[in-house]
Protein backbone atom coordinates (compact mmCIF):
# COMPACT_ATOMS: atom_id res chain seq x y z
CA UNK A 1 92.80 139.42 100.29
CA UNK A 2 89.38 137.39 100.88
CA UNK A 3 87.47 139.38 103.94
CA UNK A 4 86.93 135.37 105.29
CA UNK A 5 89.60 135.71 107.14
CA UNK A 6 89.28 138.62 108.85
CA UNK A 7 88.16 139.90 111.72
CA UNK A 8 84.37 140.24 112.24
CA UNK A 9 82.14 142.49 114.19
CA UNK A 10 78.08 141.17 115.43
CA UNK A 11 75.96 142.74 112.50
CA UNK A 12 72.89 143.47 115.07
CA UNK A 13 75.00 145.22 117.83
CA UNK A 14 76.78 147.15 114.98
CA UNK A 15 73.69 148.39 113.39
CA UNK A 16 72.29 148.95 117.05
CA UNK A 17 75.34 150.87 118.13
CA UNK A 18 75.74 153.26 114.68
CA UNK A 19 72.01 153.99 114.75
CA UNK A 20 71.95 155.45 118.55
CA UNK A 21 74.93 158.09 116.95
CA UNK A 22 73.02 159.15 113.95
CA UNK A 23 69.78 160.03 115.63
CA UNK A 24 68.86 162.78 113.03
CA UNK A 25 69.96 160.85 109.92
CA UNK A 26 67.97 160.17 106.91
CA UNK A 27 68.54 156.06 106.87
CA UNK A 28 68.23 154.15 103.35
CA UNK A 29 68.56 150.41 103.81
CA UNK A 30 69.14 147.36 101.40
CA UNK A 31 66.83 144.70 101.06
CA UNK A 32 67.15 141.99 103.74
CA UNK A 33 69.39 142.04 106.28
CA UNK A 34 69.99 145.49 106.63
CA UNK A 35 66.96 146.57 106.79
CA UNK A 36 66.03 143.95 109.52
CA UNK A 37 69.08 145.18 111.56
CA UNK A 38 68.07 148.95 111.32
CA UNK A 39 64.34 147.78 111.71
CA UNK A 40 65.25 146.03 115.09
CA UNK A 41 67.55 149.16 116.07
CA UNK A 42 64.23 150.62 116.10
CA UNK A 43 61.86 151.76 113.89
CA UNK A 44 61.84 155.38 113.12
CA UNK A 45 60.12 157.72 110.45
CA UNK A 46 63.05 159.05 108.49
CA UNK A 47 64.14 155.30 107.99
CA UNK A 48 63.44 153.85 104.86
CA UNK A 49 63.54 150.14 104.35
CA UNK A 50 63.78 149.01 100.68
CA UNK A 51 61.86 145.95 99.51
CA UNK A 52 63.06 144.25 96.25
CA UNK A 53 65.28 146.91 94.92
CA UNK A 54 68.49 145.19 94.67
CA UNK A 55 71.50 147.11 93.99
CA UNK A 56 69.55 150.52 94.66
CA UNK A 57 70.79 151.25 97.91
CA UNK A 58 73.59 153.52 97.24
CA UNK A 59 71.80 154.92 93.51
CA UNK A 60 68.87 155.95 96.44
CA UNK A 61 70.98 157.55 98.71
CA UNK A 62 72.95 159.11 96.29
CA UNK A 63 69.15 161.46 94.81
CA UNK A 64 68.31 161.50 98.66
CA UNK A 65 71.66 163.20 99.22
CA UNK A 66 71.37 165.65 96.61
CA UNK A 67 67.46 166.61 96.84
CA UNK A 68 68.26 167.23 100.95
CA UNK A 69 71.86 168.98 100.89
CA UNK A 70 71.43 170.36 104.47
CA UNK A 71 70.04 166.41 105.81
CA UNK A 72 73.14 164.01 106.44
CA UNK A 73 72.17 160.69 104.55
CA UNK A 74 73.36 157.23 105.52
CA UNK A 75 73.33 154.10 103.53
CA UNK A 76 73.01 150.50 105.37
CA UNK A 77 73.13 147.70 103.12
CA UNK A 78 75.06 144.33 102.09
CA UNK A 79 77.74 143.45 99.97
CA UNK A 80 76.00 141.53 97.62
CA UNK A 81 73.42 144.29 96.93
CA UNK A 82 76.27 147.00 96.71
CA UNK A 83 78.08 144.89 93.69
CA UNK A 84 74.91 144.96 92.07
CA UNK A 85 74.57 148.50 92.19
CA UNK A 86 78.43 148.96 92.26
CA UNK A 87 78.19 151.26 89.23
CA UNK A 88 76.32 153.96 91.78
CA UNK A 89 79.68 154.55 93.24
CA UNK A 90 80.96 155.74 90.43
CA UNK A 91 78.24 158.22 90.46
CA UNK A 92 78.58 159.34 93.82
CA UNK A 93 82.53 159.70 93.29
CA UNK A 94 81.97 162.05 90.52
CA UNK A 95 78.95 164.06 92.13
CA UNK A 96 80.63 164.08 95.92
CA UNK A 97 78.08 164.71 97.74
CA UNK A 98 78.90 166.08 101.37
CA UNK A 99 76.18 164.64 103.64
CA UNK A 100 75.99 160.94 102.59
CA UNK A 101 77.91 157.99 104.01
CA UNK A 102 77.45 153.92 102.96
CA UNK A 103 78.24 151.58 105.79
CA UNK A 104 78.13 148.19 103.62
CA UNK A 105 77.67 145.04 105.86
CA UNK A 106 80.65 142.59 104.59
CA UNK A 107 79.57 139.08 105.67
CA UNK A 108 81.29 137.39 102.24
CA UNK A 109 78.17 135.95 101.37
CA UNK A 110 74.84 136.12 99.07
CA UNK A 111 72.84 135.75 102.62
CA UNK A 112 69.45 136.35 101.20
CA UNK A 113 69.66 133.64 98.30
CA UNK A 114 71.37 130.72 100.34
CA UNK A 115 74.84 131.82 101.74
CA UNK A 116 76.51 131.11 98.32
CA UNK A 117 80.24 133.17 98.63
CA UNK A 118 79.65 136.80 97.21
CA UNK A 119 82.66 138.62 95.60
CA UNK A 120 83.73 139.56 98.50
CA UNK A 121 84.23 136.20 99.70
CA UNK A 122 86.64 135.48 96.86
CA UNK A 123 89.30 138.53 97.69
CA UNK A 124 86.79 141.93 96.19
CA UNK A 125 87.82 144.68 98.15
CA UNK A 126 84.93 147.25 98.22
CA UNK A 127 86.88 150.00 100.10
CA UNK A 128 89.47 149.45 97.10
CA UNK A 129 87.18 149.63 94.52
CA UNK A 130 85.04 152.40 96.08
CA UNK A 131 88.60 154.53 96.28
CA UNK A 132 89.38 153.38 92.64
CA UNK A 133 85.97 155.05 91.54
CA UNK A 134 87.23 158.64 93.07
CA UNK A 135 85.68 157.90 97.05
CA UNK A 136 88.51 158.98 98.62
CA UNK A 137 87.30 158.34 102.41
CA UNK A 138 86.66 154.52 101.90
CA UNK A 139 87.61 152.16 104.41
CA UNK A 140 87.06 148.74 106.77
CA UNK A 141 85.89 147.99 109.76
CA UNK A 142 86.23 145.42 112.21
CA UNK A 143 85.45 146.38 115.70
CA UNK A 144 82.22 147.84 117.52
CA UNK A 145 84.10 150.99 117.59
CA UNK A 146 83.91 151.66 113.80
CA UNK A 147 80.33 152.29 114.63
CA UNK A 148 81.74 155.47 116.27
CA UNK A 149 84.11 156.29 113.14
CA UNK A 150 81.05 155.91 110.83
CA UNK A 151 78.73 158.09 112.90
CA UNK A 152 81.32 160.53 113.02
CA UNK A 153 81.47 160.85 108.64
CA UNK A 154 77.84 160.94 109.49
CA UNK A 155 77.48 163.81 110.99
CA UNK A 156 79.84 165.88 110.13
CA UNK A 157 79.12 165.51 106.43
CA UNK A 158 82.41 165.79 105.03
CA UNK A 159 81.54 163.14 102.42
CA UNK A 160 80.85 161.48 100.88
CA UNK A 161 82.50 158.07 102.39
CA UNK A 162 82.27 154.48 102.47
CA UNK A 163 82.85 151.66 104.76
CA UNK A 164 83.25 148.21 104.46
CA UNK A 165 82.06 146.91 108.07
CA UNK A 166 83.59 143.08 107.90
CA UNK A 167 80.76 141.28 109.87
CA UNK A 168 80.03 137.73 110.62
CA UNK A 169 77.97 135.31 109.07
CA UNK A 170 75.41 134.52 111.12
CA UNK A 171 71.81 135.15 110.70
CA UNK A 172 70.46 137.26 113.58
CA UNK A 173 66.34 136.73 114.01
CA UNK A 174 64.72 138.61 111.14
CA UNK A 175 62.94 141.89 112.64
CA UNK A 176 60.59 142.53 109.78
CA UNK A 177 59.96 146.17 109.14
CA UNK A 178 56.63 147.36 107.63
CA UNK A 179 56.67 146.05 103.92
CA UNK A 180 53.47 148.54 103.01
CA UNK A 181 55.64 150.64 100.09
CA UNK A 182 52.87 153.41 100.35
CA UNK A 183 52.75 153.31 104.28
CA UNK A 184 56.86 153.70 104.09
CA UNK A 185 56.76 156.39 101.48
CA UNK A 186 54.14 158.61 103.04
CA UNK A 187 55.68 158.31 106.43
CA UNK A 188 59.24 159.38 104.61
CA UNK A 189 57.62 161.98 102.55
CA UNK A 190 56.53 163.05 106.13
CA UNK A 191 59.61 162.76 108.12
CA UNK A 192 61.26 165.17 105.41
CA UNK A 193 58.22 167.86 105.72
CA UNK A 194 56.87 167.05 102.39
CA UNK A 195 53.34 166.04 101.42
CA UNK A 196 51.60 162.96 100.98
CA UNK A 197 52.08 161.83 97.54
């Protein structure tokens, strides 16, 4: 069934809302849109905002994960970048790690090259496919409330899990987060007690 037409929850406020619950997380997000949502949730240290790296989201999350097995890890990105990376969840199925969680913002579309229809547009179902790859706790969302479900897999880090968060397609201000990759890694690096590098 196409997500179009479903149900859809405010990207900004959802963002907003699951980052208030997940105070202590370790936050990867995708290029674009997620990372201007979690950017205007506001800016934190252990957040880090990925710049031209499509379809790494998950594959970055998934080495976080495992480097930092006591740290719960949490994925924000978009549905286009997630098929592009799609293969990661295979990855994480087989290696299952506890403390990571990927809440993938559903709009439908390719919203950072022109609003074209993405997969999911045309009937993809990512909590399907995720549960096909061997991600048993994969599932949507379409209410303000999932933010609480998410946050929950968050922190209790009974991963790993996945959710499709069916949001609509509008196109919130953009909040731009620092773009300095040094500046972001150091202050990372930092956030998880580890040197400059």
């Amino acid at each position: 069934m196409s997500v179009a037409n479903e149900t859809r929850v405010d990207r900004r406020t959802f963002v907003a809302a699951l980052m208030q619950q997940v105070p202590e997380a370790l936050v990867i997000t995708g290029l674009g849109s997620p990372s201007y949502d979690a950017f205007a949730a506001g800016d934190r240290p252990a957040n880090f905002y990925l710049w031209g790296a499509m379809g790494g989201a998950a594959a970055m999350g998934l080495g976080l994960a495992l480097a930092q097995p006591e740290r719960s890890v949490l994925v924000i990105t978009g549905d286009g970048e997630q098929m592009m990376g799609v293969g990661a969840l295979a990855t994480i199925a087989v290696k299952q790690p506890r403390n990571l969680t990927i809440a993938v913002l559903d709009n439908g579309y390719f919203g950072e090259t022109g609003m074209q229809r993405s997969h999911t547009g045309h009937g993809a179902d990512l909590a399907a496919v995720a549960r096909g790859f061997g991600i048993g706790d994969a599932f949507r969302v379409d209410a303000l409330s999932g933010a609480a479900e998410i946050a929950q897999r968050v922190v209790s880090r009974a991963g790993p899990a996945l959710a499709q968060v069916l949001i609509g397609a509008d196109s919130p201000a953009r909040a731009m987060p620092p773009r300095d990759g040094v500046f972001l890694k150091n202050r990372f690096r930092a956030a998880l007690g580890l040197a400059p590098f």
